[in-house]
Protein backbone atom coordinates (compact mmCIF):
# COMPACT_ATOMS: atom_id res chain seq x y z
CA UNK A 1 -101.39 -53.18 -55.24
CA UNK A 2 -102.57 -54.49 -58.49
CA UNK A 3 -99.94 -56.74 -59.26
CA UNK A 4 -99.89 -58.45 -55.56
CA UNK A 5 -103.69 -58.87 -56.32
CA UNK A 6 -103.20 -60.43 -59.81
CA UNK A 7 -100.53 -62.80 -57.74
CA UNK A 8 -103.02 -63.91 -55.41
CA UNK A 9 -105.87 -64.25 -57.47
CA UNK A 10 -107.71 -61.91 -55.50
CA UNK A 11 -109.33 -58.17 -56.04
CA UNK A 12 -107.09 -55.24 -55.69
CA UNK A 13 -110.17 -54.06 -52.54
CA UNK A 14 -109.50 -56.94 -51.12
CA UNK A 15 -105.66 -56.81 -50.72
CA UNK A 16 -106.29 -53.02 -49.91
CA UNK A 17 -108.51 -53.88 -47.11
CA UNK A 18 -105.89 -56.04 -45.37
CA UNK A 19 -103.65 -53.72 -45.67
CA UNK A 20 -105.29 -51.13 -44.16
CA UNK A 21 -106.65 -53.53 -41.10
CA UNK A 22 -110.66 -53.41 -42.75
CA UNK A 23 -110.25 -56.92 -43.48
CA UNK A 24 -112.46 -58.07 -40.92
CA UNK A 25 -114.92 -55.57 -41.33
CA UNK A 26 -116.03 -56.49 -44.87
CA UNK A 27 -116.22 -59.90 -44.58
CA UNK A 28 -112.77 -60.93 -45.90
CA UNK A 29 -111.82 -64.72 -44.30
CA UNK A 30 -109.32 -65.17 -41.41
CA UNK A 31 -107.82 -67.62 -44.13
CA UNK A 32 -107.51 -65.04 -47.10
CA UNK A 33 -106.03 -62.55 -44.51
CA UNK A 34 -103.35 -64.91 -43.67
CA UNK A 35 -102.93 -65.56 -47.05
CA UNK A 36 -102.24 -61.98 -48.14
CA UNK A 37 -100.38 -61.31 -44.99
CA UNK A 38 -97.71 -63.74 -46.20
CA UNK A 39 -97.74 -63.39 -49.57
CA UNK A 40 -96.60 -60.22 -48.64
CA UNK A 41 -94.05 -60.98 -46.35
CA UNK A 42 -91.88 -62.99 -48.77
CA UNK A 43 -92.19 -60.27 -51.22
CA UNK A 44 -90.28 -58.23 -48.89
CA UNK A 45 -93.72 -55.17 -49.23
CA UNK A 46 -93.41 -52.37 -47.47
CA UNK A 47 -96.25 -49.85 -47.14
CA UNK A 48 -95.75 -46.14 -48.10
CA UNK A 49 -95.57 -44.17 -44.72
CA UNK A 50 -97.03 -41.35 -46.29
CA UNK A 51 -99.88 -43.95 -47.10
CA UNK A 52 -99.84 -44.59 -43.76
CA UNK A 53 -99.85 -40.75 -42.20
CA UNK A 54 -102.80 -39.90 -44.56
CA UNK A 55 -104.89 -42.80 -43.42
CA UNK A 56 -103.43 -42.30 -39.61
CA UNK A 57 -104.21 -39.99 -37.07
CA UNK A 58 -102.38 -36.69 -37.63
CA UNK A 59 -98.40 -36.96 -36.70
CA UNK A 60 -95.83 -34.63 -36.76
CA UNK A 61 -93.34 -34.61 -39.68
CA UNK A 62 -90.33 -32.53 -39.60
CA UNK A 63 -88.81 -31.43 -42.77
CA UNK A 64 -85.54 -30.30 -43.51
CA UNK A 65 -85.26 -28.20 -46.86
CA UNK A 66 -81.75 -27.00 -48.50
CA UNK A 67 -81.11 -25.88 -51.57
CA UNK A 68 -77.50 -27.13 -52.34
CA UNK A 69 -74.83 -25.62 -52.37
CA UNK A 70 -74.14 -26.00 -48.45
CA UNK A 71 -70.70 -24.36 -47.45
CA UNK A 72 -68.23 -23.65 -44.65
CA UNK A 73 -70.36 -23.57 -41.67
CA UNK A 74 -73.57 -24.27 -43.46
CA UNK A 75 -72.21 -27.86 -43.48
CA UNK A 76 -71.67 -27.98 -39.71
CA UNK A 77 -74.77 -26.22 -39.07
CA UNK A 78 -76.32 -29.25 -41.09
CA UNK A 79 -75.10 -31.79 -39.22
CA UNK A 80 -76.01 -30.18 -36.14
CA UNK A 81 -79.68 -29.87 -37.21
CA UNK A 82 -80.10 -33.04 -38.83
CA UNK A 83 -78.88 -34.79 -35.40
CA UNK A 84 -81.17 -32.73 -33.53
CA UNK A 85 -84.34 -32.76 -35.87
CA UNK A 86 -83.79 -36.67 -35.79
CA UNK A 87 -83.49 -36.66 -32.11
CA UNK A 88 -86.78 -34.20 -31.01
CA UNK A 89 -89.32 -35.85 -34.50
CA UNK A 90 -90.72 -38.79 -34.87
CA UNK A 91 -90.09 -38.67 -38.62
CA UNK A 92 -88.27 -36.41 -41.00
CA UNK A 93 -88.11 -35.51 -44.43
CA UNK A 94 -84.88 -34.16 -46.09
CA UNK A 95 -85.17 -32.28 -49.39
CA UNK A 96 -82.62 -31.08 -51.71
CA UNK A 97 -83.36 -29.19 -54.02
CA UNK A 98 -82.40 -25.94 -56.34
CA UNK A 99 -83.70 -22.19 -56.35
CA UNK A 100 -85.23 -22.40 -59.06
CA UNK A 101 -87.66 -25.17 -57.81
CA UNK A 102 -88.06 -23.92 -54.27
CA UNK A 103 -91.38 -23.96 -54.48
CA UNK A 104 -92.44 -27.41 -56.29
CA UNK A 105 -89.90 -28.63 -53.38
CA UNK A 106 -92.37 -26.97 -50.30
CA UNK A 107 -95.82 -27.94 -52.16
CA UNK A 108 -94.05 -32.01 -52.11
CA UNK A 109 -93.21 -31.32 -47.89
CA UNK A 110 -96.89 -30.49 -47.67
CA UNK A 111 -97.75 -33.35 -49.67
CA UNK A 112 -95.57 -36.02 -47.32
CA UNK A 113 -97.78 -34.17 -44.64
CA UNK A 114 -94.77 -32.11 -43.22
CA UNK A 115 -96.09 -30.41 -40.41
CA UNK A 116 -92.24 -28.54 -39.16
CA UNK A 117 -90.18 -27.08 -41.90
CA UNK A 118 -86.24 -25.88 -41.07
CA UNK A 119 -85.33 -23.87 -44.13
CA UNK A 120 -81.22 -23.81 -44.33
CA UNK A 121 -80.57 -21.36 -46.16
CA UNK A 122 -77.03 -20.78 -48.34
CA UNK A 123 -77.49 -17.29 -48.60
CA UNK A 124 -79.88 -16.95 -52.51
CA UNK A 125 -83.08 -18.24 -50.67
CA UNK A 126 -84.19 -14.81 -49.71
CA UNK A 127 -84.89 -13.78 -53.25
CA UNK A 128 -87.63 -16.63 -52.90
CA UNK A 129 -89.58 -14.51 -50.73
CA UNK A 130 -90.88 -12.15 -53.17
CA UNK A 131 -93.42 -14.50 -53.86
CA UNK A 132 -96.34 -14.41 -51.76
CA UNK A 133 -97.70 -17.51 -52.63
CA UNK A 134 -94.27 -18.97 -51.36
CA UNK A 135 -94.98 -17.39 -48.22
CA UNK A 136 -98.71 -19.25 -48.01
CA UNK A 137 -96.84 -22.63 -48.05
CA UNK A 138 -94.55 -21.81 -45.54
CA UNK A 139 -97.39 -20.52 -42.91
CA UNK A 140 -99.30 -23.72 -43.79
CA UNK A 141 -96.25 -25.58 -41.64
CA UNK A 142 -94.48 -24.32 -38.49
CA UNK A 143 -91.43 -22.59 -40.08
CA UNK A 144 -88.01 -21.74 -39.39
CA UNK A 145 -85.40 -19.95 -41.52
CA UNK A 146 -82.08 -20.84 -40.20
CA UNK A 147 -78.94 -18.02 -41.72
CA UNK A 148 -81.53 -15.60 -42.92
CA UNK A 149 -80.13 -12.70 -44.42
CA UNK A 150 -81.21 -9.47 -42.43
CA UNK A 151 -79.12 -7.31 -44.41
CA UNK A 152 -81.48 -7.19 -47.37
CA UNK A 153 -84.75 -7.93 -45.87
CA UNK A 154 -87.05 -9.15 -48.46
CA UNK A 155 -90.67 -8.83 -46.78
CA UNK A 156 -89.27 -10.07 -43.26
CA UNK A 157 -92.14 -8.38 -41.34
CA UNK A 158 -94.97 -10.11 -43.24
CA UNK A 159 -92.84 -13.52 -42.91
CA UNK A 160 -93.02 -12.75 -39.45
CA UNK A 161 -96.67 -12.05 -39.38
CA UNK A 162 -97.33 -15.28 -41.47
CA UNK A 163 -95.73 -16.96 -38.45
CA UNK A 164 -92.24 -17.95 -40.05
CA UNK A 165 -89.05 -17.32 -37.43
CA UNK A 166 -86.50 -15.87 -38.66
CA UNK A 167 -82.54 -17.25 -37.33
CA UNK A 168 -79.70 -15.81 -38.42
CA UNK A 169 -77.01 -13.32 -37.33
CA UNK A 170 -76.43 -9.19 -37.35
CA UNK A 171 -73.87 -9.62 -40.07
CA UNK A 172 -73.64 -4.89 -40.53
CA UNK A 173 -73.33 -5.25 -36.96
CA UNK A 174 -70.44 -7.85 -37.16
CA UNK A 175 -69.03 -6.04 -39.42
CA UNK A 176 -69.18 -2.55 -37.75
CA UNK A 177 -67.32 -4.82 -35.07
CA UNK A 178 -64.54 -5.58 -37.31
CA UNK A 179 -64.21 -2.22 -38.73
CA UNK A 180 -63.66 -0.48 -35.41
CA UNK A 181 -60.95 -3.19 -34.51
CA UNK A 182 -59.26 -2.74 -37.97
CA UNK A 183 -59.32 1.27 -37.16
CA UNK A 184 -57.42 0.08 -33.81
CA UNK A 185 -55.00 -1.36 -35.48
CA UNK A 186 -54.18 1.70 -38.08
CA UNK A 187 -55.78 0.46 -41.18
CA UNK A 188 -57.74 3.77 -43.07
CA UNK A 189 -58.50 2.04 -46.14
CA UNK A 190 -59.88 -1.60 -46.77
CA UNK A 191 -61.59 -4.00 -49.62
CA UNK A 192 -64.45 -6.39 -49.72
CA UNK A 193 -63.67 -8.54 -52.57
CA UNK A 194 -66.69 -10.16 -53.95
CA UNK A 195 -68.96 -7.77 -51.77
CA UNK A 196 -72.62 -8.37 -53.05
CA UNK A 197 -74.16 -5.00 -54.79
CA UNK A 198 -76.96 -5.41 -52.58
CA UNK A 199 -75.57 -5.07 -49.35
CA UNK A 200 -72.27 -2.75 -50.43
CA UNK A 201 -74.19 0.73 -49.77
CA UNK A 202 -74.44 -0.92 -46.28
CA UNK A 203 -71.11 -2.17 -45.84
CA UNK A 204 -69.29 0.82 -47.01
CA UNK A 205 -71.63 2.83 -44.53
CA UNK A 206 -70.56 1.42 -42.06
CA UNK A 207 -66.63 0.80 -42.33
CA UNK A 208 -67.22 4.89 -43.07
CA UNK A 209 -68.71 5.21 -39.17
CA UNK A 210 -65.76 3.37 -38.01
CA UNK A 211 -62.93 6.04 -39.42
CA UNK A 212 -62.51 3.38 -42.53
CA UNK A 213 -62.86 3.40 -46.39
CA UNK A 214 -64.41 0.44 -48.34
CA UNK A 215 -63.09 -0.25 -51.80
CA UNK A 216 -65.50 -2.39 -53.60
CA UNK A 217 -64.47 -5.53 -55.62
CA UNK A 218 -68.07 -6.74 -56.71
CA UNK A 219 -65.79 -9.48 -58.94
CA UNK A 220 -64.41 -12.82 -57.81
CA UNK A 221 -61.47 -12.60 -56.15
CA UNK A 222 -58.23 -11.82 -58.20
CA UNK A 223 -54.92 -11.42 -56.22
CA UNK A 224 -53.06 -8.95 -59.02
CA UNK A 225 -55.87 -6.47 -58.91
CA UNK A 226 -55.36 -6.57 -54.93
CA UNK A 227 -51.98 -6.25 -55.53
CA UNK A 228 -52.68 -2.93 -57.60
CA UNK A 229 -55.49 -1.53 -54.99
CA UNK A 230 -52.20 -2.05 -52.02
CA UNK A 231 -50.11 -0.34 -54.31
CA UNK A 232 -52.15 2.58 -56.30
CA UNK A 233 -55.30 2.87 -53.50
CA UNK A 234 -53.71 2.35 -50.28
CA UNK A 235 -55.39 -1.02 -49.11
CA UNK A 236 -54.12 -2.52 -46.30
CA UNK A 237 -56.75 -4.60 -45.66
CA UNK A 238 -59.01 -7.34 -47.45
CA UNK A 239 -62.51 -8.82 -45.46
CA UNK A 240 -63.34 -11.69 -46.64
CA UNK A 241 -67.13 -12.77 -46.89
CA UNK A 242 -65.86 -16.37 -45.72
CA UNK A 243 -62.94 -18.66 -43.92
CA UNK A 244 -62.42 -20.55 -46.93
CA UNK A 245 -62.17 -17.66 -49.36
CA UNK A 246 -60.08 -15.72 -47.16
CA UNK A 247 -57.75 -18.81 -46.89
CA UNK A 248 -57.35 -19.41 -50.59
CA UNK A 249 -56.65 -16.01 -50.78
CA UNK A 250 -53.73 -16.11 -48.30
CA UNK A 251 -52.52 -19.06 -50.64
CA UNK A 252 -52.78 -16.64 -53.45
CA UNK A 253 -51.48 -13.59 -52.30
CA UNK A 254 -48.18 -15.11 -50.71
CA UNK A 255 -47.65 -16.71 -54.16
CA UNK A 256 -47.60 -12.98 -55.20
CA UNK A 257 -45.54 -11.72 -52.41
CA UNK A 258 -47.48 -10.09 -50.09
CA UNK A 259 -46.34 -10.72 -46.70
CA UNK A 260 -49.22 -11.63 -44.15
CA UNK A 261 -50.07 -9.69 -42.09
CA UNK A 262 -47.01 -7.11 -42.53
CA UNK A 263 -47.88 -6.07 -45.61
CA UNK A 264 -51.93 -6.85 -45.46
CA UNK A 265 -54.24 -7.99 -42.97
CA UNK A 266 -56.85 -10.64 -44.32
CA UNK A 267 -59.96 -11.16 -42.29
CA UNK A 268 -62.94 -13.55 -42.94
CA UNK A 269 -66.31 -14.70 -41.74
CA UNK A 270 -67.59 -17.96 -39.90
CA UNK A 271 -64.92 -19.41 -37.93
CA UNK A 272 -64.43 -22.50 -39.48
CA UNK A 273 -61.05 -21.76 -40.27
CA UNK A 274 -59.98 -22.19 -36.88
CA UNK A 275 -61.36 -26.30 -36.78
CA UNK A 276 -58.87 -26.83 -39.18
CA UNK A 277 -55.63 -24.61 -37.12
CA UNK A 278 -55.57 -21.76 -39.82
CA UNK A 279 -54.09 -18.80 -38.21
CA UNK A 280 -56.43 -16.55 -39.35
CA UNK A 281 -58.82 -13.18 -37.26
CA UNK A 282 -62.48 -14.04 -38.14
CA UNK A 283 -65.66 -13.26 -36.84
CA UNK A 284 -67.39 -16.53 -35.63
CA UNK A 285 -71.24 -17.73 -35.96
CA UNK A 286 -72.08 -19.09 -33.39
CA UNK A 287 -73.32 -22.24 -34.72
CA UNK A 288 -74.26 -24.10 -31.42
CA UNK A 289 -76.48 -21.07 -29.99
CA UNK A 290 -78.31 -20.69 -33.47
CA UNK A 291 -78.91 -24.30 -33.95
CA UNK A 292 -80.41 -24.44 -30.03
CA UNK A 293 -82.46 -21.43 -31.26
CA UNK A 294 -84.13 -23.21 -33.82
CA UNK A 295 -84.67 -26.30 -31.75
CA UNK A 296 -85.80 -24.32 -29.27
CA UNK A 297 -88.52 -22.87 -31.42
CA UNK A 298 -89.11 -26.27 -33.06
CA UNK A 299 -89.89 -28.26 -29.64
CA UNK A 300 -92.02 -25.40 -27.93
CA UNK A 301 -95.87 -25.72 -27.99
CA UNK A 302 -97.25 -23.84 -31.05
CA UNK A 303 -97.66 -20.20 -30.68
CA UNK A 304 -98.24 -17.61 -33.49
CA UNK A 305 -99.31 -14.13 -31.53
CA UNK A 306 -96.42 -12.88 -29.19
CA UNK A 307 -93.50 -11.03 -31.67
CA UNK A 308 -89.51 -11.97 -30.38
CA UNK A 309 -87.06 -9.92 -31.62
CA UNK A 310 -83.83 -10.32 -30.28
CA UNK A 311 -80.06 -10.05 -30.57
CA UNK A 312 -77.51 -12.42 -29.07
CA UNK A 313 -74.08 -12.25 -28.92
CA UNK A 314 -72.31 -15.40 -29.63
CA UNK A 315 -70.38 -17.36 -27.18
CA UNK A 316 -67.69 -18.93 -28.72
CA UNK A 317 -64.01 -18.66 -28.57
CA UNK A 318 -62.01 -15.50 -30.33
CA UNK A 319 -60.23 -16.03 -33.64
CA UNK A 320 -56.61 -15.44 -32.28
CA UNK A 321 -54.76 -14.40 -29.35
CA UNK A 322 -52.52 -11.76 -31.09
CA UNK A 323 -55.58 -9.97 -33.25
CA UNK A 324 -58.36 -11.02 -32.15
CA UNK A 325 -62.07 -10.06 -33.66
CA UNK A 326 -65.70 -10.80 -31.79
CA UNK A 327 -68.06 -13.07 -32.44
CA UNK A 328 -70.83 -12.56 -34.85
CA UNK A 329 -74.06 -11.57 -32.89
CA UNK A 330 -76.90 -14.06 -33.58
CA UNK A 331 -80.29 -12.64 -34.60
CA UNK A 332 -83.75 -13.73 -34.37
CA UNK A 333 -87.27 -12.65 -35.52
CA UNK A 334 -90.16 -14.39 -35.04
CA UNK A 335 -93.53 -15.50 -33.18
């Protein structure tokens, strides 16, 4: 603003007042108007439209916040969003940023005037949540948490009563799912490489409900030490917390000699496996129906009083003809 002014030989609250159409008001020529008008046009100027939306009457501004990392079907479920979002606001605000800056990233949104927030999470967001001054910003926007993590609720219910939905799927009930149609099959013993320390206790729970017992691997997965837990602990099964890790793993394993699935069934989580013709049993999110939830919630009139809790089952296709496992059931919680 002050250079354009020191170009024209004008004051800076003069070239401010044409650009903000108060020109006329205070007396400013029909001749200096046209004047600035074109100046401006051959530099190419383009006001801020956050400028704009602060000066404007209020507008809605959808924001779309991720923290990096995306993955597997986070990537999909991205896409999907960002399409939508694009479609149903009239502007929209992507943000990337990392955990450790979550919240400088929200207090910006609020300061380009976001007004809808669709949190994609990749799974380390929740720890966020202990903060209650986190969950002020979010309530000051209509949020939604798409793949929140309901097996280690961090504060859910007073998210929920701050207004903030809650998307994601039953993941202890997908995996009770699998575990009763790995006891069909004759497997007694299984492992969870990678298995998060948090969520374990539940895990192992419930593979022990299904007839099943859980061998932990909290580490990375290693394919000798699977090797020795087939051979010494009586594994004849490995679950997978994703497609893409369970696939490398195949890769891994049948460098090492273990026949799939005669000598070990490998199972993993999202079905995106299956886009790319990997013959492998998964449980599927169902990507479409949790997107649709959140645009659902996104293009409905503002209401912050009547509590939704429900529980979905999936509709996608199976993972395989021969072995097939169910579709993860989609979750929701939320006002």
């Amino acid at each position: 603003m002050v250079e354009i002014a020191a170009e024209l030989g004008l004051a800076r609250e003069t070239v401010s007042a044409v650009l903000n159409d108060r020109a006329a008001r205070i007396g400013v020529t029909e001749a200096t108007i046209r004047r600035v008008r074109e100046h401006l046009e051959r530099r190419g100027f383009v006001p801020s439209s956050h400028a704009l939306r602060l000066r404007g009457a209020p507008s809605r501004v959808t924001g779309i916040l991720h923290l990096g990392g995306l993955y597997t079907h986070l990537i999909e479920a991205f896409n999907q969003l960002t399409r939508a979002v694009s479609d149903a606001a009239p502007a929209v605000e992507l943000m990337v940023t990392s955990p450790d800056r979550v919240e400088t990233a929200i207090r910006e949104l609020l300061a380009r005037q976001v007004t809808d927030l669709v949190w994609l999470h990749n799974g380390s967001a929740n720890e966020a949540f202990r903060d209650p001054r986190l969950a002020g910003y979010l309530a000051r926007m209509r949020t939604v948490v798409y793949n929140h993590l309901f097996d280690s609720p961090l504060g859910d219910a007073e998210l929920t009563a701050r207004g903030i939905y809650l998307v994601g799927v039953n993941r202890l009930e997908s995996r009770a799912r699998l575990a009763r149609y790995l006891h069909r099959l004759g497997h007694r013993t299984v492992m969870c490489p990678g298995v998060s320390p948090v969520v374990a206790p539940r895990f192992s729970a419930v593979f022990a409900r299904a007839g099943l017992n859980m061998v932990e691997s909290r580490d990375s997965f290693n394919a000798a030490r699977l090797v020795r837990a087939m051979r010494d602990q009586g594994v004849t099964a490995a679950c997978f917390a994703g497609d893409q890790k369970a696939c490398n793993a195949m890769r891994e394993l049948k460098k090492a000699g273990v026949r799939i699935p005669e000598d070990l069934t490998v199972t993993g989580f999202d079905g995106t496996a299956l886009d790319f013709g990997h013959d492998l049993t998964t449980l599927i999110m169902p990507i479409p129906a949790m997107v649709a939830t959140v645009m659902r919630h996104h293009n409905r009139p503002g209401n912050r009083h009547a509590p939704l809790f429900r529980d979905v089952a999936g509709q996608g296709q199976h993972a395989r003809a021969a072995r097939e496992a169910e579709d993860v059931p989609q979750k929701e919680v939320g006002t």
